[in-house]
Every structure is written in C-alpha cells, then in structure tokens.
C-alpha atoms as a PDB file:
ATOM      1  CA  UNK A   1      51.873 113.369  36.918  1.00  0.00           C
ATOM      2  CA  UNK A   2      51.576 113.026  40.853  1.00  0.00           C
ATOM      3  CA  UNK A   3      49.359 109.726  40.639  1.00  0.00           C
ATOM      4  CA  UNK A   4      51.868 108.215  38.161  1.00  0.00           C
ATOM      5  CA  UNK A   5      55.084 109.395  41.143  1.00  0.00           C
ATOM      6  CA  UNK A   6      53.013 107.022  43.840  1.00  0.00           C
ATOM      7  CA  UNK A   7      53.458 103.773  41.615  1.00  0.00           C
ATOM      8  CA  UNK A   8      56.886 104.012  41.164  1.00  0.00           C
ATOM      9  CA  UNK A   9      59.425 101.538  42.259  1.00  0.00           C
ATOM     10  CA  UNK A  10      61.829 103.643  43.975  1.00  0.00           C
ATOM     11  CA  UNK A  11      58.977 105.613  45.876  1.00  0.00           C
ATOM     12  CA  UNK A  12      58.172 101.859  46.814  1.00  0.00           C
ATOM     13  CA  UNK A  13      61.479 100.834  48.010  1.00  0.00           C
ATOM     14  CA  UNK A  14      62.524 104.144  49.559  1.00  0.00           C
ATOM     15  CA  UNK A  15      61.273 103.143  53.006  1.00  0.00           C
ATOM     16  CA  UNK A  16      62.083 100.567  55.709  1.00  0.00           C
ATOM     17  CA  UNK A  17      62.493  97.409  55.025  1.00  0.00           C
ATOM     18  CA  UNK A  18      61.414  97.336  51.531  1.00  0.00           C
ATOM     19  CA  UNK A  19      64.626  99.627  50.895  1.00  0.00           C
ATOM     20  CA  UNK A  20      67.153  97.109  52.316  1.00  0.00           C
ATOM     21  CA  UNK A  21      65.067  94.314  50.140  1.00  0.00           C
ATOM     22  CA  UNK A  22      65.284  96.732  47.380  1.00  0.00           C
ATOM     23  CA  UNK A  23      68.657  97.444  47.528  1.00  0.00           C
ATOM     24  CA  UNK A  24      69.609  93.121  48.254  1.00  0.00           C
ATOM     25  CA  UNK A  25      67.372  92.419  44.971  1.00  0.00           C
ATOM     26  CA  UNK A  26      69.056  95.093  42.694  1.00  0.00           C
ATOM     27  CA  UNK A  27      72.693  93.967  43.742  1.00  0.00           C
ATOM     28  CA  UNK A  28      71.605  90.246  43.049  1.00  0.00           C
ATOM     29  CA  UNK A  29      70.091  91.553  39.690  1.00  0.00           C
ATOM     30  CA  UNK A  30      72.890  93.474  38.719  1.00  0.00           C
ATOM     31  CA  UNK A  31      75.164  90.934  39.491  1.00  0.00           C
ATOM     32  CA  UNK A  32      73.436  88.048  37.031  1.00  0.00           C
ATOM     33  CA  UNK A  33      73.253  90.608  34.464  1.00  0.00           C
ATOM     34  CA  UNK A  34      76.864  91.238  34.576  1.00  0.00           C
ATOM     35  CA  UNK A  35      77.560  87.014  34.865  1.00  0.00           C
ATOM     36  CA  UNK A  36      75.295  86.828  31.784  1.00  0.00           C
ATOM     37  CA  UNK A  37      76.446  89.477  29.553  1.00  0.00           C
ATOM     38  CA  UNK A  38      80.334  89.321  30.080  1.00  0.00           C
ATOM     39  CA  UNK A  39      81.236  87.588  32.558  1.00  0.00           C
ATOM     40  CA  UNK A  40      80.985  83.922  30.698  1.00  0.00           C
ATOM     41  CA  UNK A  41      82.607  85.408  27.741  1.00  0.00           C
ATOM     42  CA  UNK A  42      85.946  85.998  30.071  1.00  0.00           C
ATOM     43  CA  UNK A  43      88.592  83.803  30.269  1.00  0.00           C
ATOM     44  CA  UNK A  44      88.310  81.287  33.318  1.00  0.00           C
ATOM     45  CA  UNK A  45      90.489  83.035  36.017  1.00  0.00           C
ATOM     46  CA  UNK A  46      88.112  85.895  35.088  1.00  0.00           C
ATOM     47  CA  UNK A  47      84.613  85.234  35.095  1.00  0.00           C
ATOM     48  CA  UNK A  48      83.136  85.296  38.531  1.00  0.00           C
ATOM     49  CA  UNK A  49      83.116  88.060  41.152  1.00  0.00           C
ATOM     50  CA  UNK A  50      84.809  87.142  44.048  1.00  0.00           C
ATOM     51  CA  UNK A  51      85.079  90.401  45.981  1.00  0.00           C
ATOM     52  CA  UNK A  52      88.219  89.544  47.696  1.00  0.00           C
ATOM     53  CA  UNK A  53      90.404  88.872  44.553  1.00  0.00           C
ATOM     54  CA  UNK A  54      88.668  91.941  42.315  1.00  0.00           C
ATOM     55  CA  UNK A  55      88.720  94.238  44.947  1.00  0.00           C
ATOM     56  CA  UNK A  56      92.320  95.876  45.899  1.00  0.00           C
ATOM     57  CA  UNK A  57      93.206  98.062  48.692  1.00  0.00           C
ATOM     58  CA  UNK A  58      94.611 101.649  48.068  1.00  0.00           C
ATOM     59  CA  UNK A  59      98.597 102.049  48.760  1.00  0.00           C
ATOM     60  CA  UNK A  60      98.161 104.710  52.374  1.00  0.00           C
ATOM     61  CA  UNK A  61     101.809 104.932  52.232  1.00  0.00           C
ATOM     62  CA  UNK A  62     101.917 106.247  48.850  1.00  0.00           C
ATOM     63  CA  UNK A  63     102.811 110.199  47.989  1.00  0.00           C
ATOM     64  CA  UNK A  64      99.719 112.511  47.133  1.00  0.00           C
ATOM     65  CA  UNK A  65      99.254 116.165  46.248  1.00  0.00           C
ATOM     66  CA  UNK A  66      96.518 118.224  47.987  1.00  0.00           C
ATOM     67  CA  UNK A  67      95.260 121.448  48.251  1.00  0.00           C
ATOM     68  CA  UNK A  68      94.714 123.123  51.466  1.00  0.00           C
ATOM     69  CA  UNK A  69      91.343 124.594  52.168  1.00  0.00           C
ATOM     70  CA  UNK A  70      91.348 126.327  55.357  1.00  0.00           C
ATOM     71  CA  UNK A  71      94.540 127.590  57.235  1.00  0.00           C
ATOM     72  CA  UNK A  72      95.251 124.719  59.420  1.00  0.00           C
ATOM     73  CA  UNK A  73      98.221 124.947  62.160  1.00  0.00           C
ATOM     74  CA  UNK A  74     100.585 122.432  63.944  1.00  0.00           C
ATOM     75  CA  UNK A  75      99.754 119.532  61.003  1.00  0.00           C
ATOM     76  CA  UNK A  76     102.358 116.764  61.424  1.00  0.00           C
ATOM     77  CA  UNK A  77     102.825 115.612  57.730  1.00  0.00           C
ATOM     78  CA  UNK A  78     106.142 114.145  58.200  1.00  0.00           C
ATOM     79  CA  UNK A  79     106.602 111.925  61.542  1.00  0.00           C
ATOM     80  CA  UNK A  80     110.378 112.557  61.509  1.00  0.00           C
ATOM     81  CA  UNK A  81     110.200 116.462  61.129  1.00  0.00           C
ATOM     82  CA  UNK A  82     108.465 119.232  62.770  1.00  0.00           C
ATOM     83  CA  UNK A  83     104.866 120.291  62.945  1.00  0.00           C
ATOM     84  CA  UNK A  84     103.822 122.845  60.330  1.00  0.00           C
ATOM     85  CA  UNK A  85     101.354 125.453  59.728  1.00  0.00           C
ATOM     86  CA  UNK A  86      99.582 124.642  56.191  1.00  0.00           C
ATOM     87  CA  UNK A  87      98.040 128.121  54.836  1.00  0.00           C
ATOM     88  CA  UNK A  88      94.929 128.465  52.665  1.00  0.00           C
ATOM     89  CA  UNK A  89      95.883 127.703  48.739  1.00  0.00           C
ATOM     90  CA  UNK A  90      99.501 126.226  49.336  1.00  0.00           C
ATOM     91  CA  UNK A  91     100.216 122.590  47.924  1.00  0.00           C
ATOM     92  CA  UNK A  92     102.001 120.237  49.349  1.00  0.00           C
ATOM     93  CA  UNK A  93     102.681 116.981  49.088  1.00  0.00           C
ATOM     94  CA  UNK A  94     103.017 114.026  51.800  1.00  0.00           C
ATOM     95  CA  UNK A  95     102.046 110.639  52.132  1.00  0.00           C
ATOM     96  CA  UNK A  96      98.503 109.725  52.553  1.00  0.00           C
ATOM     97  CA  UNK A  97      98.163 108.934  55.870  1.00  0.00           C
ATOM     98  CA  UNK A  98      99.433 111.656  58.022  1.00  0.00           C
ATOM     99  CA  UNK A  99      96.893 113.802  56.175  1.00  0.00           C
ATOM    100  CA  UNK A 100      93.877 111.553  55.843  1.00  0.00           C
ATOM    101  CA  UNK A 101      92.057 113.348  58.953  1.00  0.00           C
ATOM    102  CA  UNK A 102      92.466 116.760  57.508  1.00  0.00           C
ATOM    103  CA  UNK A 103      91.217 115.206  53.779  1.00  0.00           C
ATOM    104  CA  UNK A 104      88.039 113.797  56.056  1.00  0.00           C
ATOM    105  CA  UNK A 105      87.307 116.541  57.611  1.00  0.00           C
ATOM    106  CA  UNK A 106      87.651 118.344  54.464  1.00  0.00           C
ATOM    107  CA  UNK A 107      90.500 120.916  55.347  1.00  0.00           C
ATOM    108  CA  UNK A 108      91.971 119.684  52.484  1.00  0.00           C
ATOM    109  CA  UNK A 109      91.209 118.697  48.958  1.00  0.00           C
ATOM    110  CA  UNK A 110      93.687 116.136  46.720  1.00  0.00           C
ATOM    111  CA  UNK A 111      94.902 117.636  43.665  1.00  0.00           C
END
C-alpha cells in the first residue's frame, strides 16, 4: 500500500513548484471541462466564465444574525449609539461590518 502512496499525483504535486503547476493545470482542466459539458449548451450571454460578470460581491451593509462566542466588551455595533458589552450566548443582530473583526477573529459565529 505504501509503494502505491509514492506514485500518486497529489503526493507529486504537493511540493514546490510542482504544486503551483498542479494547482494552474487543474483550474485550466476544470475549466474546459465545464466549457465542454455545459457551458456551450447555455444560452449566449451565458456560456463563458468571465470572473468579473459571474462573480458578485456580498452586500457589507446588509443586516446579519450572530451568535456570540466569548464575552466581548465595549463592541461598537451601531456607529450612532453607544458601545456595548456582548455576553457569551446572546444574539444580536447588526450590520455586517461593524462586526466583521469580531466574526474574524472568531468571537462570534453568524446564525
């Protein structure tokens, strides 16, 4: 079982160089498999993958629920109001930027 592990392809590209070639060649695969087997058979203002028009940005000012993790004090979750202290298990709910920090450094989890 061990000699068959060393011939593998991802214990060949898991290293260096050959990763980032690895990783360049599966992206360029994957995309002509998806241009072959769907793609063509979309209608015209839908078959290619342009990044820029299939790819949309997230709304930061929208509202979100979350969870709070870990008692966390002076959190400023409305830029109008007051600091507030945000207790272990309470939900809340606030637009998503004034809490992204806290969601990245995991004080917080979205509900």
């Amino acid at each position: 079982l061990s000699s068959s592990l060393e011939y593998c392809p991802s214990n060949f590209i898991s290293s260096g160089i050959n990763a980032e070639y690895g990783a360049r060649e599966h992206f360029r695969n994957l995309q002509l498999h998806l241009k072959e087997t769907a793609l063509k058979h979309m209608p015209s203002p839908f078959n290619n993958l342009d990044k820029k028009k299939s790819i949309t940005a997230p709304n930061l000012n929208s509202f979100i629920f979350f969870k709070v993790k870990e008692d966390t004090n002076n959190v400023l979750i409305d830029p109008r109001g007051d600091p507030v202290d945000l207790s272990r298990d309470e939900i809340h709910i606030s637009k998503f930027l004034p809490i992204a920090t806290l969601l990245n450094e995991r004080k917080i989890n979205l509900v």
